[in-house]
Protein backbone atom coordinates (compact mmCIF):
# COMPACT_ATOMS: atom_id res chain seq x y z
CA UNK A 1 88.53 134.80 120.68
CA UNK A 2 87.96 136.71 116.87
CA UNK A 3 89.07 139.48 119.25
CA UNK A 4 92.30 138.22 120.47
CA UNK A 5 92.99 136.90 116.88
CA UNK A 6 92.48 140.26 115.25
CA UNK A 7 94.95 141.99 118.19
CA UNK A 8 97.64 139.27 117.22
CA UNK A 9 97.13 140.17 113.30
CA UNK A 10 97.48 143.27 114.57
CA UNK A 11 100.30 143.47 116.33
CA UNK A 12 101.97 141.41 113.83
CA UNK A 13 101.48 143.86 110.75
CA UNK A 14 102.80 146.84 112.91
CA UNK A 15 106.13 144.78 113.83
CA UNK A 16 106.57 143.65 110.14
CA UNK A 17 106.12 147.53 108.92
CA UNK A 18 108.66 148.73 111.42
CA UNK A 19 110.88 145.79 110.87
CA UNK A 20 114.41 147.34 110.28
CA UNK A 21 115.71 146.66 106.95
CA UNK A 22 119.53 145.88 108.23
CA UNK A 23 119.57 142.41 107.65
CA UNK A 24 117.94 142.49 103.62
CA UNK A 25 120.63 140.62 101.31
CA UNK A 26 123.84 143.22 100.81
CA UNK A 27 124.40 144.50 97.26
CA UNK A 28 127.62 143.07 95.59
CA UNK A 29 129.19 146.67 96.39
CA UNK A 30 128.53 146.69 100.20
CA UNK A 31 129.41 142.82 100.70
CA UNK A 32 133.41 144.57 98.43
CA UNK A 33 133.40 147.21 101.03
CA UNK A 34 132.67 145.33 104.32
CA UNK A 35 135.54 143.19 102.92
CA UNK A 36 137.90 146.26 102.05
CA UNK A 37 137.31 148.15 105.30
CA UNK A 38 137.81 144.87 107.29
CA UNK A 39 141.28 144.98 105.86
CA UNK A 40 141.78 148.32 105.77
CA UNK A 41 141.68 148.50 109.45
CA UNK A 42 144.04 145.78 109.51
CA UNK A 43 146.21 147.94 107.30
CA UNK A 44 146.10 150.52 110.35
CA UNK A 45 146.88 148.52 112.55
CA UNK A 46 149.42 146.54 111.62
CA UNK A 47 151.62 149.42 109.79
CA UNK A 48 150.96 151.29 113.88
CA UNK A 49 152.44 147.77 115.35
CA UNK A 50 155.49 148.29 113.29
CA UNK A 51 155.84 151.78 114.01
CA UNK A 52 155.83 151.06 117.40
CA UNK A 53 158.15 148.05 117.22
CA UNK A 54 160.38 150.36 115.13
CA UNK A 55 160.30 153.73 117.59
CA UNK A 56 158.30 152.50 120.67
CA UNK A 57 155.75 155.49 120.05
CA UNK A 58 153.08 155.01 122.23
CA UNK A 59 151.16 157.32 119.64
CA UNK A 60 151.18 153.76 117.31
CA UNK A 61 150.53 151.59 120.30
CA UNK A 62 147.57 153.33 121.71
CA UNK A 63 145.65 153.44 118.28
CA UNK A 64 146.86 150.12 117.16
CA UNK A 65 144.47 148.86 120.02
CA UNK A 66 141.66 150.83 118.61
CA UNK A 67 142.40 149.91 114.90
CA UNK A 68 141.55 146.22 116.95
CA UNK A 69 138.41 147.38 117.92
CA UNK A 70 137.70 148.63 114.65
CA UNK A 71 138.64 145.02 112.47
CA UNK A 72 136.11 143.52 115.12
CA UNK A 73 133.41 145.69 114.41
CA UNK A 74 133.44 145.25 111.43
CA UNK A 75 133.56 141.39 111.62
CA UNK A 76 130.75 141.25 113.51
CA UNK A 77 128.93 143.11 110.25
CA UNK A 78 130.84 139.85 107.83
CA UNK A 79 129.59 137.24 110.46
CA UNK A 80 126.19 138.83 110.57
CA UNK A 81 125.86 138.66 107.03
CA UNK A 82 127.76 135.44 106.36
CA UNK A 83 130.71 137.03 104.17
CA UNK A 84 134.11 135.21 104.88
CA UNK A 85 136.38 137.64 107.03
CA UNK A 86 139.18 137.69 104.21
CA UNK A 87 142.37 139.11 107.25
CA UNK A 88 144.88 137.17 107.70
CA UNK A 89 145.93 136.49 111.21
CA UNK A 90 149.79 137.25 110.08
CA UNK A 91 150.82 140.79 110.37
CA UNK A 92 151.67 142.29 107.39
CA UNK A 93 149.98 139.92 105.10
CA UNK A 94 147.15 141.18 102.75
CA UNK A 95 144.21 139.06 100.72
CA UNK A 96 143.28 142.74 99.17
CA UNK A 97 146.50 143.56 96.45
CA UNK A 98 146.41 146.87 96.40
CA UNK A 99 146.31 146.98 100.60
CA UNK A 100 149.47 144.59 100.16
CA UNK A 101 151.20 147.31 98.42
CA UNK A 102 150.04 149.98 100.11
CA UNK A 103 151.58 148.31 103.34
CA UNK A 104 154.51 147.45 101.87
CA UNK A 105 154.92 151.25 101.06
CA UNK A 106 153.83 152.73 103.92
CA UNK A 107 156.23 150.24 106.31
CA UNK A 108 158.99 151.74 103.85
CA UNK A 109 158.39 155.14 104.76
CA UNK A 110 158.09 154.39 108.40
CA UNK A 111 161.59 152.66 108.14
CA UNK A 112 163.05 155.98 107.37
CA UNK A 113 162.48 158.12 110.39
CA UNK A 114 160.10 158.24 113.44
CA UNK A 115 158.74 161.51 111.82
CA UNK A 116 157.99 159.76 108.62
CA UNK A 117 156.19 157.03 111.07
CA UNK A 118 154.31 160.23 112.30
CA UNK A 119 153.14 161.02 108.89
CA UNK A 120 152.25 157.77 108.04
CA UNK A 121 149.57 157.79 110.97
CA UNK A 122 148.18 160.90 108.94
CA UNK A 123 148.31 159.36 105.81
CA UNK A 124 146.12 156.24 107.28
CA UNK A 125 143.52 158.28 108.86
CA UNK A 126 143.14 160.28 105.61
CA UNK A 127 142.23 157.19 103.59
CA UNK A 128 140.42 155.80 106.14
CA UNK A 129 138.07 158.78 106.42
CA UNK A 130 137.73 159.24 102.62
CA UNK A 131 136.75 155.65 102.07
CA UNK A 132 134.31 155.17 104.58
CA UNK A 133 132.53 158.41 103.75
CA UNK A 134 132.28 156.87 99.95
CA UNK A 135 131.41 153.70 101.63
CA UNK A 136 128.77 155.66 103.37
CA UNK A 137 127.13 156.47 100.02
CA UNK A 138 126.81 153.33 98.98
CA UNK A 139 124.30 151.50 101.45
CA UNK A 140 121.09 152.00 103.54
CA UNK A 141 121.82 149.62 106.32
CA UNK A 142 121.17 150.92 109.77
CA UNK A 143 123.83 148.75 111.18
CA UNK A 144 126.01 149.10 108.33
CA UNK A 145 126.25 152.84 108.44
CA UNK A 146 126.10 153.08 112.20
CA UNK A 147 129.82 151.02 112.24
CA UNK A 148 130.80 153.48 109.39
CA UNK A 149 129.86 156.25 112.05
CA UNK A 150 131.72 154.95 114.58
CA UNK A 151 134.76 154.10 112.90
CA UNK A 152 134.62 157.26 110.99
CA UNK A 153 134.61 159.42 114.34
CA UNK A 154 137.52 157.32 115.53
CA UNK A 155 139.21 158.60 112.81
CA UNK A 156 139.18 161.83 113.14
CA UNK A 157 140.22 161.47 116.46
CA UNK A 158 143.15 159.61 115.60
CA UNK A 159 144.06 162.07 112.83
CA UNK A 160 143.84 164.85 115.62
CA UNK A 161 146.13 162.86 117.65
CA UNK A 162 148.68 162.48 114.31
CA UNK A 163 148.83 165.95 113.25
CA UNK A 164 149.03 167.34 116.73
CA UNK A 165 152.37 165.12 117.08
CA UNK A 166 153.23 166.05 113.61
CA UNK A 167 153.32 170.07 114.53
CA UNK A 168 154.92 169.06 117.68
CA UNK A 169 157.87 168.44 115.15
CA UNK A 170 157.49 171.65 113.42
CA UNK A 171 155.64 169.71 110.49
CA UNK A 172 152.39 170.30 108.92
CA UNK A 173 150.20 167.64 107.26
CA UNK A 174 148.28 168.64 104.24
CA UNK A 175 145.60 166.79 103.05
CA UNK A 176 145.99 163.70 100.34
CA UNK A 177 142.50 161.75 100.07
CA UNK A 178 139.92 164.39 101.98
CA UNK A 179 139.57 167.89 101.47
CA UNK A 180 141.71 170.59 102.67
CA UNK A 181 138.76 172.32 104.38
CA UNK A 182 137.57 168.59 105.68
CA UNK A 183 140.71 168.30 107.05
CA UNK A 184 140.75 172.11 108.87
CA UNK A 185 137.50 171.68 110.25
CA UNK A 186 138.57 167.91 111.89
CA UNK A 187 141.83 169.98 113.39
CA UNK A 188 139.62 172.66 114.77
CA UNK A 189 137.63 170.62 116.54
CA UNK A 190 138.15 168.76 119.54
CA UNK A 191 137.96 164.73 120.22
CA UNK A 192 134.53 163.34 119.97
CA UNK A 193 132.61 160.84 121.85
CA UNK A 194 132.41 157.99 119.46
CA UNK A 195 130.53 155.45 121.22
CA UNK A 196 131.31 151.90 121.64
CA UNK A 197 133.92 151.01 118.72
């Protein structure tokens, strides 16, 4: 019996040292950026839905759907840690100010011509890759940065899928959030395998 009681103690000390840390209370800066990138991939998507109600690019469609897939992911990292998921379900409609601007300029430019909508994709994808990477730096979740990853990787697919449309029109996107050289590298690569979004 001591025997089977020493296993258990055991057993139990190893499980507690390899316990993952993922679910340890969030900082006050991680809970802000769950919340930002939560609407930030609502930004995406919505500004894609009115490009495509606007044009009918299936460019905006297609990653529209995986802008989706993105806002869920990253609600299941607010529900895990019991933040309130601060999206509205209107399109268009921003909790986060400076995202309600941003859309409101961004839907402005995509008003003006479908090659403006083009560049707005680019635009997106550039923020979006800039922010999570700082985002990145600012937490040692395993679950936390494994969504940043992921979204991260999609991305920099979906900027590949922008600025190959873009020099389809004889246009080339520079760089406004990451680097120039970030930015060459992502082009010179090919799509990546990004998991389950």
């Amino acid at each position: 019996m001591r025997k089977l009681v020493l296993a258990t103690m055991v057993l139990f000390s190893l499980l507690s040292c390899n316990k993952d840390d993922d679910f340890a209370p969030l900082s006050q800066t991680e809970k802000d950026d769950l919340l930002t990138l939560r609407e930030e991939e609502k930004l995406a998507r919505d500004v894609y839905l009115y490009a495509f109600d606007k044009y009918a690019l299936d460019i905006s469609n297609n990653i529209s759907q995986s802008e989706q897939k993105h806002m869920d992911k990253i609600l299941s990292l607010l529900n895990r840690y019991d933040l309130a998921d601060p999206a509205s379900t209107t399109r268009g409609v921003f909790n986060n100010a400076e995202l309600q601007t941003l859309y409101n300029d961004l839907t402005a430019q995509v008003d003006v011509s479908e090659l403006e909508a083009l560049k707005v994709g680019a635009i997106i994808e550039d923020l979006d890759i800039k922010d999570i990477e700082e985002f990145e730096n600012r937490t040692d979740h395993n679950d936390i940065l494994d969504a940043y990853s992921k979204l991260k990787c999609g991305s920099r697919n979906h900027m590949r899928a922008y600025y190959g449309q873009l020099m389809d029109n004889s246009f080339t996107y520079e760089a406004q959030f990451i680097t120039s050289d970030a930015l060459s590298a992502i082009i010179a690569s090919g799509n990546e395998q990004c998991g389950r979004n």
